[in-house]
Protein backbone atom coordinates (compact mmCIF):
# COMPACT_ATOMS: atom_id res chain seq x y z
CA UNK A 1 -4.75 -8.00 -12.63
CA UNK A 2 -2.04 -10.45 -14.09
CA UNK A 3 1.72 -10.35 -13.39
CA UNK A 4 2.72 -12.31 -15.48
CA UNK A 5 6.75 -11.02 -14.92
CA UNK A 6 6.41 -11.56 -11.29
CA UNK A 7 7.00 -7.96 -10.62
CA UNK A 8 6.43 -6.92 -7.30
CA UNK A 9 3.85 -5.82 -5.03
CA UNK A 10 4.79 -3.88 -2.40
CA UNK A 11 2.94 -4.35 0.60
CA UNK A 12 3.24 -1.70 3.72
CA UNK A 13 1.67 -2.75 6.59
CA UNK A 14 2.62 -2.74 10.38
CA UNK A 15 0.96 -5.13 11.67
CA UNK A 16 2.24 -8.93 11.68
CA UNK A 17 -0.91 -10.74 11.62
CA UNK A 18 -2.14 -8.52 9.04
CA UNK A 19 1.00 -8.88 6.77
CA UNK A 20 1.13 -12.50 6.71
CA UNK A 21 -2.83 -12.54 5.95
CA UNK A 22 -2.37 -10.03 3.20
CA UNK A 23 0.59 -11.71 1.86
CA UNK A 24 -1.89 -14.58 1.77
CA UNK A 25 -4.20 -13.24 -0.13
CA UNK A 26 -2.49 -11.71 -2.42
CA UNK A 27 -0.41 -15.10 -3.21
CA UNK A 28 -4.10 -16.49 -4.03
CA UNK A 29 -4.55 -13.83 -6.36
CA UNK A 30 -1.44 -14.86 -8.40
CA UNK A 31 0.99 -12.31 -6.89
CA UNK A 32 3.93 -13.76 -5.94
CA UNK A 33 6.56 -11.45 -5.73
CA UNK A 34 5.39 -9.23 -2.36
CA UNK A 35 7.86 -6.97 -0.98
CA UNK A 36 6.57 -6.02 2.59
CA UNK A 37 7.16 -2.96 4.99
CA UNK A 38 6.47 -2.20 7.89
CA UNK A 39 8.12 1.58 8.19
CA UNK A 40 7.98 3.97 5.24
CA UNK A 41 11.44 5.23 5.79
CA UNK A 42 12.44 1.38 4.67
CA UNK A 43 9.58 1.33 1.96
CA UNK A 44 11.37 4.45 0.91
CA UNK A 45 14.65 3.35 1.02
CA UNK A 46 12.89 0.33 -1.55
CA UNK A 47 11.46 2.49 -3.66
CA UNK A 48 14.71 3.93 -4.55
CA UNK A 49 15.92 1.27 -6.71
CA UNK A 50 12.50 -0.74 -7.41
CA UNK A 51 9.11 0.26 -9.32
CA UNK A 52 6.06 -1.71 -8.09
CA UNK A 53 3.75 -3.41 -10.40
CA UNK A 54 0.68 -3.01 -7.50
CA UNK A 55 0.84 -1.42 -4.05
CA UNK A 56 -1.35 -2.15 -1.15
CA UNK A 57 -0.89 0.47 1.57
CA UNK A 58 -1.85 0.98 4.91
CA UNK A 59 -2.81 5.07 6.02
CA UNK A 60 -0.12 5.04 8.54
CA UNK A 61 2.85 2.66 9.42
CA UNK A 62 4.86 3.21 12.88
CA UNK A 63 6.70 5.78 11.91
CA UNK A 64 4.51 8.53 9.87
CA UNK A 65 1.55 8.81 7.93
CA UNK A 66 2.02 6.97 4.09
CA UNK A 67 1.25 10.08 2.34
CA UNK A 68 5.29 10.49 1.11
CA UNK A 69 4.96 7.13 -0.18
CA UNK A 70 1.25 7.53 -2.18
CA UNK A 71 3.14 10.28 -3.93
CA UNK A 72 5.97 8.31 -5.20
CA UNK A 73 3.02 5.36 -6.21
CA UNK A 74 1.43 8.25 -7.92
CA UNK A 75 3.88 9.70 -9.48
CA UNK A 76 5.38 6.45 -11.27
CA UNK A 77 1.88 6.01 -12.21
CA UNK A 78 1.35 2.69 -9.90
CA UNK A 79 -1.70 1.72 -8.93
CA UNK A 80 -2.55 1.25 -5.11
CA UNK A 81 -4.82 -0.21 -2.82
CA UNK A 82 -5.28 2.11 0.61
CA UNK A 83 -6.94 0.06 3.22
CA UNK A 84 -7.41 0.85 7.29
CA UNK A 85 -9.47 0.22 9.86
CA UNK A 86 -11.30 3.63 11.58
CA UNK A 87 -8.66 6.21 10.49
CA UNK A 88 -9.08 9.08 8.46
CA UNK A 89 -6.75 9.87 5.54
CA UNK A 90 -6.56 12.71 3.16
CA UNK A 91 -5.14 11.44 0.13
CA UNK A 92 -1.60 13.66 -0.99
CA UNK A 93 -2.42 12.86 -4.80
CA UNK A 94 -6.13 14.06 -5.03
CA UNK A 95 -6.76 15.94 -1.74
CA UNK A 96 -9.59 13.52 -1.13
CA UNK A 97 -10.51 13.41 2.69
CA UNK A 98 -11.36 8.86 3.01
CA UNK A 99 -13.70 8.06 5.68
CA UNK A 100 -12.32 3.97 5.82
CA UNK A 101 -13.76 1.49 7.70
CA UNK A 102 -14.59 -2.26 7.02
CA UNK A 103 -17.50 -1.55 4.96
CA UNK A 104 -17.34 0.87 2.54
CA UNK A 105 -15.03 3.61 1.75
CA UNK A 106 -16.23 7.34 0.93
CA UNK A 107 -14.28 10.17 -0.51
CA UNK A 108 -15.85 13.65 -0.31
């Protein structure tokens, strides 16, 4: 995916180690606008005034589940990226139950 306008990507994610490596990675993939979150109330508060280009979203930050936020993503038509480590996650937009782990995903 290009971004050629250097719009942003938001990034929620609680974890600092994982932040900074995601950040990383997506900086290698040409991104390099990242906005990054680690509570959905201030991903929220973000997403008030700014429209990402990409998100990349964990299934839970420290203070609630993501599923407020997926709607919004959804909603403004944004295309996101869930990823998690052994959690389950029913997905607010399609109703999807995700098994995730490091392997594969499955949706049923």
């Amino acid at each position: 995916m290009e971004n050629p306008g250097h719009e942003p990507v938001l990034l929620l994610e609680d974890q600092a180690l994982i932040a900074i490596y995601m950040e990383e990675l997506l900086h290698q993939a040409g991104f390099d606008n990242i906005c990054t979150h680690s509570s959905c109330a201030a991903a929220a508060e973000w997403l008030q005034k700014n429209t990402p280009k990409l998100a990349v979203i964990e299934t839970r930050l420290r203070d609630e589940p993501c599923d407020a936020i997926a709607a919004v993503l959804n909603q403004r038509g944004v295309p996101y990226i869930v990823h998690s480590v052994g959690r389950q996650w029913k997905s607010p937009v399609h109703g999807h139950e995700m098994q995730v782990d490091r392997q594969t995903v499955r949706s049923g």
